[in-house]
Protein backbone atom coordinates (compact mmCIF):
# COMPACT_ATOMS: atom_id res chain seq x y z
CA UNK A 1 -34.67 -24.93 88.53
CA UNK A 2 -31.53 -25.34 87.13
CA UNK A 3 -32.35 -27.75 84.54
CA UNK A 4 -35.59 -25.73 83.24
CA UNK A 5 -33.35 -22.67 82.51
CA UNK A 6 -31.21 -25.23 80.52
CA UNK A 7 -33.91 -25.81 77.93
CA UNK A 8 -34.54 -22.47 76.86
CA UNK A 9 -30.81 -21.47 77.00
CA UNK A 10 -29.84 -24.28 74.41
CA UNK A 11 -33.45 -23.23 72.26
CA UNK A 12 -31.53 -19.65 72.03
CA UNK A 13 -28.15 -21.34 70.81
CA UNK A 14 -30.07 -23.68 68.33
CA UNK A 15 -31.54 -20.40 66.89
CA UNK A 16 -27.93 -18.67 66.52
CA UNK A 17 -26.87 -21.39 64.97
CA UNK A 18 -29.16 -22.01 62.47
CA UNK A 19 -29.49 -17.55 61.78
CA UNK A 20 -25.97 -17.74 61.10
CA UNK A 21 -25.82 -19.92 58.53
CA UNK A 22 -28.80 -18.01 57.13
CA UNK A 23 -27.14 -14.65 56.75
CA UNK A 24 -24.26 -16.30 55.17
CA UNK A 25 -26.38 -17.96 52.51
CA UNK A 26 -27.30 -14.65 51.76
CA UNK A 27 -24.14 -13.19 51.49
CA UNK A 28 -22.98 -15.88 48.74
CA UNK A 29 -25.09 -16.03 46.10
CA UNK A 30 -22.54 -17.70 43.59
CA UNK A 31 -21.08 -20.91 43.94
CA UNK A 32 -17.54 -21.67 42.65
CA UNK A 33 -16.93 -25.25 41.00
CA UNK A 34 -13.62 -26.55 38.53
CA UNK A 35 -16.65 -27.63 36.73
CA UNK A 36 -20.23 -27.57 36.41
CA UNK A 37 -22.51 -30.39 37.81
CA UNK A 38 -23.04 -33.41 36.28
CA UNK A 39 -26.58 -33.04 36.03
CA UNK A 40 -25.71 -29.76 34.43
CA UNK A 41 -27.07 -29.85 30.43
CA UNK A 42 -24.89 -27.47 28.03
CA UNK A 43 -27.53 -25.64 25.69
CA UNK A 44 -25.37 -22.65 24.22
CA UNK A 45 -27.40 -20.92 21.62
CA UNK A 46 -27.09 -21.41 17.78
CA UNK A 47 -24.37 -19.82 16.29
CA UNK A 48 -24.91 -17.85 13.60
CA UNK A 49 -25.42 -19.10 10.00
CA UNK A 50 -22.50 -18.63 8.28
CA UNK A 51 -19.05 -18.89 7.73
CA UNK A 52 -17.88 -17.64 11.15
CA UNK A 53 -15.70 -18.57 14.33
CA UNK A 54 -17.87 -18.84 17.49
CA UNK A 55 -14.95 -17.45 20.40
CA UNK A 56 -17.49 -17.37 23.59
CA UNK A 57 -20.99 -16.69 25.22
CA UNK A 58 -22.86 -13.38 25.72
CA UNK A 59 -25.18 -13.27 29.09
CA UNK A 60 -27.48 -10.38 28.88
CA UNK A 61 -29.43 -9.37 31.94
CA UNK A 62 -32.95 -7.93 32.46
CA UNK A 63 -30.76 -5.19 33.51
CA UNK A 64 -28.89 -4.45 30.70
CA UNK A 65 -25.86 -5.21 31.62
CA UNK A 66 -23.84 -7.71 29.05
CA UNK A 67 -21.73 -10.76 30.84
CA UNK A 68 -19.33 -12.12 27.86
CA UNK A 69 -17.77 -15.44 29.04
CA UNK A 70 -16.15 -18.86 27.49
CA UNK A 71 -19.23 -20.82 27.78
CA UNK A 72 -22.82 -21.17 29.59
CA UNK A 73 -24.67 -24.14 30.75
CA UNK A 74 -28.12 -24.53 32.53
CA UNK A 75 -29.33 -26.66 35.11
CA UNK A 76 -32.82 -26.24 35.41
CA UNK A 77 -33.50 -22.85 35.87
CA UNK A 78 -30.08 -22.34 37.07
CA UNK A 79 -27.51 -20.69 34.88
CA UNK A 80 -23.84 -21.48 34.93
CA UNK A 81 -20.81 -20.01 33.29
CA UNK A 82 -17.15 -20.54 32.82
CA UNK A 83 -14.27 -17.82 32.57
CA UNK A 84 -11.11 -19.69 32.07
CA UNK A 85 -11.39 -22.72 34.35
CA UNK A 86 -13.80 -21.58 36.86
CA UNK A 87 -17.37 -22.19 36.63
CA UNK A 88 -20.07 -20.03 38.71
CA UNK A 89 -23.95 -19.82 39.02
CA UNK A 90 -25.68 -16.83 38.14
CA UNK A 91 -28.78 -16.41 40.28
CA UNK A 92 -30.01 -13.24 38.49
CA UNK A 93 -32.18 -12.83 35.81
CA UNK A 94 -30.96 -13.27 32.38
CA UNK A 95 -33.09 -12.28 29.55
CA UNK A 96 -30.71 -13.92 26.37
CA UNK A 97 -27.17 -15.88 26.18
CA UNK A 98 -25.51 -15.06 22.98
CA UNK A 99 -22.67 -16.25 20.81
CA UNK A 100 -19.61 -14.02 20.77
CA UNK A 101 -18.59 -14.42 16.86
CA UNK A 102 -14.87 -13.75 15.58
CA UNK A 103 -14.75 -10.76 13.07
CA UNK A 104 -14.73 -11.86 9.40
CA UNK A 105 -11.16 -12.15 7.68
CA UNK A 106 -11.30 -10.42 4.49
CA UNK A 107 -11.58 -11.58 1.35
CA UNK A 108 -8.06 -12.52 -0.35
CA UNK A 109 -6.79 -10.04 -2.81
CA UNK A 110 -5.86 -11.99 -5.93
CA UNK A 111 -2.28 -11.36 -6.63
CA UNK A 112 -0.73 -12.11 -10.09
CA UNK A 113 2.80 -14.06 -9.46
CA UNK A 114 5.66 -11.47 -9.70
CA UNK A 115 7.04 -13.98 -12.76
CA UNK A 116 3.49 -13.10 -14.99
CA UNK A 117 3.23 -9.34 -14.12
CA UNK A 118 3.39 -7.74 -17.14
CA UNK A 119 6.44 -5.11 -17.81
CA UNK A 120 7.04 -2.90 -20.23
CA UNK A 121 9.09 -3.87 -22.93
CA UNK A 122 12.46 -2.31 -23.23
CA UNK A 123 14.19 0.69 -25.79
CA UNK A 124 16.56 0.78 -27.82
CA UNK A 125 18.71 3.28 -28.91
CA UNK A 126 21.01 2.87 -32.47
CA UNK A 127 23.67 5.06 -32.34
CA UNK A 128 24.62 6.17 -36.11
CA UNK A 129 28.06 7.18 -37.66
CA UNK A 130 28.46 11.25 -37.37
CA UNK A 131 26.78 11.41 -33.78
CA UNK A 132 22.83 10.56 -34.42
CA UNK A 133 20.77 8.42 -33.04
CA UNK A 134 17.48 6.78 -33.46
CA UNK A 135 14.98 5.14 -30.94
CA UNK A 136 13.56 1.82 -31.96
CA UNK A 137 10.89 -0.66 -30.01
CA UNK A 138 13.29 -3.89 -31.18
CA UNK A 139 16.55 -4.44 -32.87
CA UNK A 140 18.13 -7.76 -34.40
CA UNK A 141 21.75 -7.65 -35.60
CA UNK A 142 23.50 -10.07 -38.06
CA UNK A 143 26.78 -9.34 -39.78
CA UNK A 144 25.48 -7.21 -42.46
CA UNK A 145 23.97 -4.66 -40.53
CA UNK A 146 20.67 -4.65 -38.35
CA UNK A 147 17.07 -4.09 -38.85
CA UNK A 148 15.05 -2.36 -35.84
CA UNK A 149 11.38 -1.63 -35.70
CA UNK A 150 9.64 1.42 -34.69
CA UNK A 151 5.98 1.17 -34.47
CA UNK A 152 4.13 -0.83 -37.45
CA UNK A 153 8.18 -0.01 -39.73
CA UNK A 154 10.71 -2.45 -40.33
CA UNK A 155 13.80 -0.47 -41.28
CA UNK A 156 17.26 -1.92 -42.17
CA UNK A 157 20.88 0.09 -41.40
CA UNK A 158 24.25 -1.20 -42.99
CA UNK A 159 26.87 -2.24 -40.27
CA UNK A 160 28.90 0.79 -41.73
CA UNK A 161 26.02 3.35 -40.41
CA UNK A 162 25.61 1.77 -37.00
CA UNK A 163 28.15 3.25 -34.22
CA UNK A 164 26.37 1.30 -31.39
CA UNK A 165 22.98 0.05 -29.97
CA UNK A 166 22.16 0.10 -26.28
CA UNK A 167 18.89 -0.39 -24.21
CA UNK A 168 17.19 2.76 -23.28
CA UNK A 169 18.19 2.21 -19.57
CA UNK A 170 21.95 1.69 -20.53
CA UNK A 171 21.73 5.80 -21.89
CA UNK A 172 23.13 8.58 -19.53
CA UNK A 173 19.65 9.73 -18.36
CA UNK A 174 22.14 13.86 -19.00
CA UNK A 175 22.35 12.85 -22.55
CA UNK A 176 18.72 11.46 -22.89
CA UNK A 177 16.65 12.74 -25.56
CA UNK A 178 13.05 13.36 -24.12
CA UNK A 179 11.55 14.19 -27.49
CA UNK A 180 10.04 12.02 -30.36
CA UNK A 181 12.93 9.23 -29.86
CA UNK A 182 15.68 10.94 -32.35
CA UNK A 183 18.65 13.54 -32.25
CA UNK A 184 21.32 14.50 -34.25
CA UNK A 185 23.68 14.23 -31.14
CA UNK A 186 23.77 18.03 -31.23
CA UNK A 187 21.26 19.94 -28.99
CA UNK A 188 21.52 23.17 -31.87
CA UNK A 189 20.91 21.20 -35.07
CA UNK A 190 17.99 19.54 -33.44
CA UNK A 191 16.56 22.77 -31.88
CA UNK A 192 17.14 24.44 -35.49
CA UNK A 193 14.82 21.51 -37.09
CA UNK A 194 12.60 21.96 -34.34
CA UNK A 195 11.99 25.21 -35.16
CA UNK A 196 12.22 25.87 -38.49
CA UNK A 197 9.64 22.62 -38.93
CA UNK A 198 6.91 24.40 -36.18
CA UNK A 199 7.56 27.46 -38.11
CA UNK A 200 7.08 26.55 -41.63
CA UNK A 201 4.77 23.38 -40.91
CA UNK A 202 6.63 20.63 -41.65
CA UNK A 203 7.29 17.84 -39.63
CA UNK A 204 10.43 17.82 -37.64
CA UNK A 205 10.95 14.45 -37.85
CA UNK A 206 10.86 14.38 -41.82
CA UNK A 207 13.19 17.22 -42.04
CA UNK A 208 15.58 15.24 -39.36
CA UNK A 209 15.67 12.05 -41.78
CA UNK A 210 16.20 14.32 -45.27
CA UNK A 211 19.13 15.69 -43.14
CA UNK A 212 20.55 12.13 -42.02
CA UNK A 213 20.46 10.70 -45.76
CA UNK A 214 21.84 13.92 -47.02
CA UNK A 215 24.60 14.70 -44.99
CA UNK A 216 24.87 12.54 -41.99
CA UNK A 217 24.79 15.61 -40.10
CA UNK A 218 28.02 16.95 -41.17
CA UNK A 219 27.74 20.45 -41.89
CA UNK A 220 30.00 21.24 -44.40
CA UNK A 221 29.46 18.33 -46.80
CA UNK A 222 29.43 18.72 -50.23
CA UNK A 223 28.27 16.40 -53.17
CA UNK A 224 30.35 16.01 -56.17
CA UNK A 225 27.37 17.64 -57.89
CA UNK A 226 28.14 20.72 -55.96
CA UNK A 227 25.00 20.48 -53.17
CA UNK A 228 26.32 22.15 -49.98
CA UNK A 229 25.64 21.32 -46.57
CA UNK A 230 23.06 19.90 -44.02
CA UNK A 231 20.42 19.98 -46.41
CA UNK A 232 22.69 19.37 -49.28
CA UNK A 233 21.02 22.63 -51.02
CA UNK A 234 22.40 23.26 -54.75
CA UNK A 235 23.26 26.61 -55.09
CA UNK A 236 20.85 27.68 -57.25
CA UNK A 237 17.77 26.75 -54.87
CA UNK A 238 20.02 27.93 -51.56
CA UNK A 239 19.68 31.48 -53.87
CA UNK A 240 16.14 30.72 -53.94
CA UNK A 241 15.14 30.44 -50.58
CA UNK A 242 17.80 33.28 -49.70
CA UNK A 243 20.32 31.14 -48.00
CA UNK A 244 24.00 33.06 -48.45
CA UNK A 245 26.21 30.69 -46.46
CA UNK A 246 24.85 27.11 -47.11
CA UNK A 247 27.64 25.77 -44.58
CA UNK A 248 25.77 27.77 -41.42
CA UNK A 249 23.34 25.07 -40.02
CA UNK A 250 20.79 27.49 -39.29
CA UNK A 251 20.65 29.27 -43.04
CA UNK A 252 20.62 25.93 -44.31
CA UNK A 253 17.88 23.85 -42.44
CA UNK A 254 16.01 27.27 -42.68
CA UNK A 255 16.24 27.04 -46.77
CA UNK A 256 15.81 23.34 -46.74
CA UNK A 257 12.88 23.45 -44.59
CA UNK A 258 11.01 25.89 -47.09
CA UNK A 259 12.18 23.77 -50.03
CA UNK A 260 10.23 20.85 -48.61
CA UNK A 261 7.58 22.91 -47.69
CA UNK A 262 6.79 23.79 -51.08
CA UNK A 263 7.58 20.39 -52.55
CA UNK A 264 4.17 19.10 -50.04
CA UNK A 265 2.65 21.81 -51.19
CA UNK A 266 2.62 21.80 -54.66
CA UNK A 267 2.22 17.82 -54.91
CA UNK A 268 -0.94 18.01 -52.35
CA UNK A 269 1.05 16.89 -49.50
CA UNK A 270 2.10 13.39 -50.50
CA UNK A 271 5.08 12.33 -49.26
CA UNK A 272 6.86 10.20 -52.12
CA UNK A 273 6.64 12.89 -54.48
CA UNK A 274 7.91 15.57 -52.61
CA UNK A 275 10.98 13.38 -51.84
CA UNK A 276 11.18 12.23 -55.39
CA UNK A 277 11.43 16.05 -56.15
CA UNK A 278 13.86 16.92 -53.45
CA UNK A 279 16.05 14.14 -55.08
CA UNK A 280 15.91 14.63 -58.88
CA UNK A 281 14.02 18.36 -58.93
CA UNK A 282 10.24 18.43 -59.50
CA UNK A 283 10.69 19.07 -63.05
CA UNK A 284 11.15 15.39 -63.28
CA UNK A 285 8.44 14.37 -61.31
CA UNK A 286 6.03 16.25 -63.45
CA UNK A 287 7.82 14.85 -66.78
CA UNK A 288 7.09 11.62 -65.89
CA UNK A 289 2.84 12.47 -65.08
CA UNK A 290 3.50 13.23 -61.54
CA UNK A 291 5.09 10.31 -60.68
CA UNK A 292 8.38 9.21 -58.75
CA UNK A 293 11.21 9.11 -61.98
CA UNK A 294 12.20 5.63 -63.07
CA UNK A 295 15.84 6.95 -61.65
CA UNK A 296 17.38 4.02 -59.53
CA UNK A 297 18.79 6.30 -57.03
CA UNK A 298 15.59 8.37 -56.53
CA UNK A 299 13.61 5.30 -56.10
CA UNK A 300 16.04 4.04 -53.31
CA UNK A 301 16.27 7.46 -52.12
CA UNK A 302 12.14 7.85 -51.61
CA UNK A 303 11.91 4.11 -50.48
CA UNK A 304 14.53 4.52 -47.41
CA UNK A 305 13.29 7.70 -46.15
CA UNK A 306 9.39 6.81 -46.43
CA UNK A 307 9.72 3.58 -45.17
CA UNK A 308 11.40 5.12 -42.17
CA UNK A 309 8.69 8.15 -42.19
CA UNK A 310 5.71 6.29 -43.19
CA UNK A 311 2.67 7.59 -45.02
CA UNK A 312 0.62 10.98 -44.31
CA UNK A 313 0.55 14.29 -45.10
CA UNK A 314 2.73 16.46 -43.08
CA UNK A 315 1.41 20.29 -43.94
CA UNK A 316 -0.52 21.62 -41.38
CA UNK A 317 -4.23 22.02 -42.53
């Protein structure tokens, strides 16, 4: 009796036994492995075409739900998949494994080298004997004087008339002149040409070189021919153009400045002539057919200043 209760009580163990290591199939679904097995074929997907950096493996389930990992490998219809240096089977469905691709770097910026980027090209500033000054795009010295160009003009300055010449940066930016690049050196002569040129429509900058050949800027010059101040007015056209004390720099720039006026006026607004006139008197010009006088100084008197000036007509329309 004893022995037939044996069998059955060792049938009932057998089936424990064998249960048990049923439910705990079950319970692990995923093996672990340092690597996958050997029978294992690697079939990531293609990578994209392109220039681009594949950086891992995209599992997507039936579900939805997105698995991104280092790399996937199948082994029949087995799926496997490392994260660092652990490899595990997936037993769930996966609908698509895709490549994980590395953003694209930008395109390089092309950078000219700092030695070829272009910079502007520097100022000058010639300092003249009396106090003005004159802006120029280039200067070269020798020992006779030095010739500096502004714009499409090549002018030429004795050594005598030069004081100094510095680069634009090497001027006080206090004492920098933010007009048309010239100044007498005295804020009230060049506001007087300023206006008395904007008020009788002549060009400031005209007016500013008659002054600088004249006088220098010294107001109380006077010629051995008896012309008095800035403008170097002779007394009988100071009368003229009702200026009573040719050594006050605003009478005087205020006669001189209609004197010119008139002078572009009655020669049409060339230049030459009305300097030729200033120079010798207009009564010349028109002896000679309305031409500049075959008088050495007036010709080197017209030449300086226009070459300075350049051509145009400078009464408003």
């Amino acid at each position: 009796m004893s022995g037939t209760t044996l069998i059955p009580c060792k049938l009932l163990l057998l089936g424990l036994i064998v249960g048990s290591g049923y439910f705990i199939s079950q319970a692990q679904p995923r093996r672990l492995r340092s690597a996958p097995p050997k029978s294992a074929t690697t079939a990531p997907p293609p990578a994209p075409s392109g220039d681009v950096t594949v950086t891992g493996q995209r599992i997507v389930l039936a579900t939805g739900v997105i698995l991104q990992v280092d790399e996937v490998s199948k082994q029949g219809d087995e799926v496997w998949y490392r994260v660092g240096n652990v490899w595990k089977m997936f037993t769930g469905a996966v609908k698509a494994v895709e490549p994980v691709v590395a953003p694209a770097a930008p395109a390089p910026v092309a950078v000219a080298p700092k030695d070829q980027v272009a910079k502007p090209a520097p100022s000058y500033w010639i300092h003249l004997a009396g106090g003005a000054r004159v802006k120029a795009d280039s200067v070269s010295e020798d020992s006779s004087g030095a010739w500096y160009q502004r714009g499409n003009l090549s002018i030429f300055l004795e050594r005598a008339r030069i004081a100094r010449i510095e680069l634009e940066t090497d001027t006080p930016k206090a004492g920098r002149w933010k007009g048309d690049g010239w100044t007498s050196g005295s804020s009230l002569i060049d506001g007087l040409i300023r206006a008395n040129g904007e008020r009788f429509g002549v060009d400031p900058y005209l007016i500013f070189l008659v002054i600088e050949h004249e006088s220098h800027f010294r107001t109380r010059a006077v010629s051995p021919k008896g012309a008095q101040g800035l403008m170097q007015l002779m007394p009988g056209t100071a009368r003229r153009f009702g200026v009573r004390r040719p050594h006050d720099p605003a009478e005087n720039i205020y006669g001189g400045t209609q004197y010119v006026k008139e002078l572009l006026k009655l020669f049409g607004g060339q230049v030459h002539l009305a300097l030729a006139s200033y120079n010798a008197g207009e009564g010349a010009v028109m002896k000679y057919g309305r031409n500049i006088p075959p008088y050495r100084e007036t010709r080197e008197y017209v030449k300086r200043i226009t070459k300075r000036y350049g051509s145009g007509s400078l009464t408003e329309p």
